[in-house]
PDB file of N, CA and C in Angstrom:
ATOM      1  N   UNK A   1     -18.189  -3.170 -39.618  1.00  0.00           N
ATOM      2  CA  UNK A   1     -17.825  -4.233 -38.693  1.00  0.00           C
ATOM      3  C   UNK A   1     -16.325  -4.183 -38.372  1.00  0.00           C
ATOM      4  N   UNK A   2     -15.354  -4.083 -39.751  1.00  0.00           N
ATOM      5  CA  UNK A   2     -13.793  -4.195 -39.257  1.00  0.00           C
ATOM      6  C   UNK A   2     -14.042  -2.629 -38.659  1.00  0.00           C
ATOM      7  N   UNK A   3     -14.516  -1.551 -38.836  1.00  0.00           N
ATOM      8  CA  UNK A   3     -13.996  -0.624 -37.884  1.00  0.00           C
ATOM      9  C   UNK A   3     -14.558  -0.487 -36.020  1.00  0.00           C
ATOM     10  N   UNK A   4     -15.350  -1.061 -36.157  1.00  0.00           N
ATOM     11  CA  UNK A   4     -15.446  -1.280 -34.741  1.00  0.00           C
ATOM     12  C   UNK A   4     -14.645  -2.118 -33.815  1.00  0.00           C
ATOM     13  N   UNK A   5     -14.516  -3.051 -34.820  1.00  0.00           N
ATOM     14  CA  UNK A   5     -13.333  -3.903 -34.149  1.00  0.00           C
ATOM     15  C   UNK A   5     -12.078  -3.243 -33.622  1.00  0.00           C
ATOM     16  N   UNK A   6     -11.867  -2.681 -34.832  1.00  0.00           N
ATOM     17  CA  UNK A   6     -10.230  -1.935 -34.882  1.00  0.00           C
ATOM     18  C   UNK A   6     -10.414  -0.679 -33.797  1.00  0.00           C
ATOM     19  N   UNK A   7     -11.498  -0.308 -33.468  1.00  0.00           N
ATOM     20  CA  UNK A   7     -11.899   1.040 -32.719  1.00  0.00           C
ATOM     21  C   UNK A   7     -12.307  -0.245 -31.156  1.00  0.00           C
ATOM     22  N   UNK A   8     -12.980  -1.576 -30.620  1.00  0.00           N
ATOM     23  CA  UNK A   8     -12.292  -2.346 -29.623  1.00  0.00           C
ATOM     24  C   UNK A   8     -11.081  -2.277 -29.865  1.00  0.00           C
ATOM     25  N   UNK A   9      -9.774  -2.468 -30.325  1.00  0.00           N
ATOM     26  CA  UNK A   9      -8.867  -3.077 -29.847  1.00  0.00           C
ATOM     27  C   UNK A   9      -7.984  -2.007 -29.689  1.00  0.00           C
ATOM     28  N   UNK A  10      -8.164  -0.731 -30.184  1.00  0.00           N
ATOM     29  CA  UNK A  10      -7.089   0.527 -29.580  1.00  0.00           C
ATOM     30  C   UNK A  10      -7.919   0.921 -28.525  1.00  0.00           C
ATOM     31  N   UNK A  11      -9.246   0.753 -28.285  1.00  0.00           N
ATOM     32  CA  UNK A  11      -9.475   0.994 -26.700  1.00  0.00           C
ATOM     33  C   UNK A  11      -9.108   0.582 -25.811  1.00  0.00           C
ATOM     34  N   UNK A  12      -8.909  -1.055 -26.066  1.00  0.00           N
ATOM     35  CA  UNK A  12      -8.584  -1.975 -25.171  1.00  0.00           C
ATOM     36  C   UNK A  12      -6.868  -1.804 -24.760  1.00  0.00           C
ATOM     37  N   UNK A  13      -6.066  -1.351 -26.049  1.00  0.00           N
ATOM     38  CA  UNK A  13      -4.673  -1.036 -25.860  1.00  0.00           C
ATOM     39  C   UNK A  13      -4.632   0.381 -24.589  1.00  0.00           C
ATOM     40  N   UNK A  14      -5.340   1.234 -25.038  1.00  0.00           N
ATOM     41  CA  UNK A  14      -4.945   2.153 -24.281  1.00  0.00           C
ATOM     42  C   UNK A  14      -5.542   1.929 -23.014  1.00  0.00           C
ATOM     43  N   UNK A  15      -6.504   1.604 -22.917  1.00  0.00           N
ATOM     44  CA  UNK A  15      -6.705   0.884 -21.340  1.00  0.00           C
ATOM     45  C   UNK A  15      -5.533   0.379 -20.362  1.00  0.00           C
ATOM     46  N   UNK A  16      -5.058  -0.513 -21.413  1.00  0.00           N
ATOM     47  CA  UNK A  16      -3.730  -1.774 -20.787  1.00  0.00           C
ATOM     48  C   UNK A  16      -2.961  -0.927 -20.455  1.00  0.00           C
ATOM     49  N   UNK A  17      -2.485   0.385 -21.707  1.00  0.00           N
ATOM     50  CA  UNK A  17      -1.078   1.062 -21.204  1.00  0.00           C
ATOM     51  C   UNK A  17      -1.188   1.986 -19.724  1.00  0.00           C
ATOM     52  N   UNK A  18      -2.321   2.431 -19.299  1.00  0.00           N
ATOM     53  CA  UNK A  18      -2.406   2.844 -18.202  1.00  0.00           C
ATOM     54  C   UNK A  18      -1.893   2.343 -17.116  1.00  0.00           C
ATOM     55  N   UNK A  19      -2.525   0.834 -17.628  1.00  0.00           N
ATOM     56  CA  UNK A  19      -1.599  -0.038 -15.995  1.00  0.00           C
ATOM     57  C   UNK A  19      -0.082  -0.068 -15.665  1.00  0.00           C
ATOM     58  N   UNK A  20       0.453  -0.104 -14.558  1.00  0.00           N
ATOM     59  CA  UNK A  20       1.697  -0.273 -14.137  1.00  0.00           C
ATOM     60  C   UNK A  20       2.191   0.416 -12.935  1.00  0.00           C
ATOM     61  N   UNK A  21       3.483   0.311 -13.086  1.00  0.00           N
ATOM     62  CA  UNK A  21       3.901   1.004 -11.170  1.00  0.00           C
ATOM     63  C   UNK A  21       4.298   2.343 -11.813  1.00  0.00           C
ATOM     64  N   UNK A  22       3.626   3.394 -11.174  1.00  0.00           N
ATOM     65  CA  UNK A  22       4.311   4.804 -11.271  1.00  0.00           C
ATOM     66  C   UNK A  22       5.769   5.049 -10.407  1.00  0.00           C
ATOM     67  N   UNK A  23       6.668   6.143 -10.892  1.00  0.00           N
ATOM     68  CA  UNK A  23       7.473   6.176  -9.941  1.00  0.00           C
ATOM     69  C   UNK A  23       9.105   5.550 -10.492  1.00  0.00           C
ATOM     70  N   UNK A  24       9.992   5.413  -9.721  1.00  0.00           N
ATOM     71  CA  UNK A  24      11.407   5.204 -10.236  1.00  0.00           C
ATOM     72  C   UNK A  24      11.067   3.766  -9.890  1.00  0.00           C
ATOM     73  N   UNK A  25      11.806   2.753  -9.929  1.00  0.00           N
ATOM     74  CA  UNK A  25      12.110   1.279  -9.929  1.00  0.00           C
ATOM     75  C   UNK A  25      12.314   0.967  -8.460  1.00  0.00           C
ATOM     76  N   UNK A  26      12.076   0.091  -7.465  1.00  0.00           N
ATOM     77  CA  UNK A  26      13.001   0.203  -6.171  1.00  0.00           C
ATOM     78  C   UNK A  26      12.807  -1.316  -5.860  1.00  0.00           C
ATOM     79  N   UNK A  27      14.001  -1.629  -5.186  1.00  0.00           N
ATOM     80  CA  UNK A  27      13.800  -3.108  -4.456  1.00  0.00           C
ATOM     81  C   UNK A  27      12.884  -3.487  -3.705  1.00  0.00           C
ATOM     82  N   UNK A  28      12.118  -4.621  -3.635  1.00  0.00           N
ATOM     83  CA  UNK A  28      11.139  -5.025  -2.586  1.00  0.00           C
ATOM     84  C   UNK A  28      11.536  -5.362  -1.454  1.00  0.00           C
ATOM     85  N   UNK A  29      10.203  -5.151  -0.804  1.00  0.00           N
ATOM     86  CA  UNK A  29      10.546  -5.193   1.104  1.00  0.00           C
ATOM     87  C   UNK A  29      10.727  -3.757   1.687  1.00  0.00           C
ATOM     88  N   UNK A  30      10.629  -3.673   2.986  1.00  0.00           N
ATOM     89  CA  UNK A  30      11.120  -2.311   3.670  1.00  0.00           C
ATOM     90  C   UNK A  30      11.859  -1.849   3.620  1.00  0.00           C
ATOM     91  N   UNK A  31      12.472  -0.551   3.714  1.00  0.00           N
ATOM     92  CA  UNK A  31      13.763  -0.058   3.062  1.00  0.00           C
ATOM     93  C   UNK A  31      14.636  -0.144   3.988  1.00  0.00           C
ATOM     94  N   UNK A  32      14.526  -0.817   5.840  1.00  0.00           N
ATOM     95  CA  UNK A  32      15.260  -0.681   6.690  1.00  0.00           C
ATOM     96  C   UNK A  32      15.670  -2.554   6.475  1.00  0.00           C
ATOM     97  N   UNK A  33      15.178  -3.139   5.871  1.00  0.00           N
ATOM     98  CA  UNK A  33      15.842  -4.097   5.318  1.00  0.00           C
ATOM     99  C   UNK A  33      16.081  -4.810   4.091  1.00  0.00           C
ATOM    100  N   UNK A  34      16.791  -3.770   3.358  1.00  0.00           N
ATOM    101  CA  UNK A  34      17.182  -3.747   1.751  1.00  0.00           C
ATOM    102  C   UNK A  34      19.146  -4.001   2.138  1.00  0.00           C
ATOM    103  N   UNK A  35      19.180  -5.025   2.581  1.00  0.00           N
ATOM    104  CA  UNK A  35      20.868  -5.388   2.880  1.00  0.00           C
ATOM    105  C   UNK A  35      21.255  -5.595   1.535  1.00  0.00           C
ATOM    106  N   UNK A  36      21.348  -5.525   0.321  1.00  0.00           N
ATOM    107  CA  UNK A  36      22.129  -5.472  -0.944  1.00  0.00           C
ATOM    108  C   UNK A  36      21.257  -4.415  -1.616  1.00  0.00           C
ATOM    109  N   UNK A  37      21.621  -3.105  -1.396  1.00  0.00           N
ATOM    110  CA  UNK A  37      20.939  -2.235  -2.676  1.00  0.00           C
ATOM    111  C   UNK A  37      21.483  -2.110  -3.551  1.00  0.00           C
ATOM    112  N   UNK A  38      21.153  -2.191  -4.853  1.00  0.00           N
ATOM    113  CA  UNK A  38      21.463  -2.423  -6.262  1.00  0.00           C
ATOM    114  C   UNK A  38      20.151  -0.810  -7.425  1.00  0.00           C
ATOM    115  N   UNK A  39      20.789  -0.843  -8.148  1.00  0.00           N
ATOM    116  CA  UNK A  39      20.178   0.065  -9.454  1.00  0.00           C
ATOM    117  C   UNK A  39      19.239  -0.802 -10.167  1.00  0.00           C
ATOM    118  N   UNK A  40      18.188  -0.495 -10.776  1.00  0.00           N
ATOM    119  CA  UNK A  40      17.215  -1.345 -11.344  1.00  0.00           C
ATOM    120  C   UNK A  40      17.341  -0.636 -12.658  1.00  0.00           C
ATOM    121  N   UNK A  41      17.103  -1.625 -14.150  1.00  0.00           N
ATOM    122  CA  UNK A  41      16.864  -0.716 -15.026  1.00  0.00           C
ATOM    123  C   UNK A  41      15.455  -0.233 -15.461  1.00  0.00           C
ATOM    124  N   UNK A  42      15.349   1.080 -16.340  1.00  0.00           N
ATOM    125  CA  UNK A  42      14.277   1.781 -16.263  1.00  0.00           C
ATOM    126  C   UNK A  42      13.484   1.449 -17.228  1.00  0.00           C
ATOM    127  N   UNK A  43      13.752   0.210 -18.018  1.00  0.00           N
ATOM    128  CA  UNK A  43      13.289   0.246 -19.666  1.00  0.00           C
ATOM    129  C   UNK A  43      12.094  -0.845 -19.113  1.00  0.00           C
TER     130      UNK A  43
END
């Protein structure tokens, strides 16, 4: 029983870590109106 559990919940982790934005960081909106561009951090 605890190993099935423990075998749900690293499935469920690695599921989650998949999600997110691929790619470098960038400001929102169109890039022909980004009037303050700034550096985003990567962490």
């Amino acid at each position: 029983m605890r190993s099935a559990l423990l075998l749900a919940g690293l499935l469920a982790v690695l599921a989650l870590a998949g999600c997110g934005k691929k790619g470098p960081p960038s400001p929102p909106g169109p890039a022909n109106q980004i009037t303050w561009p700034r550096s985003y951090p990567t962490y």
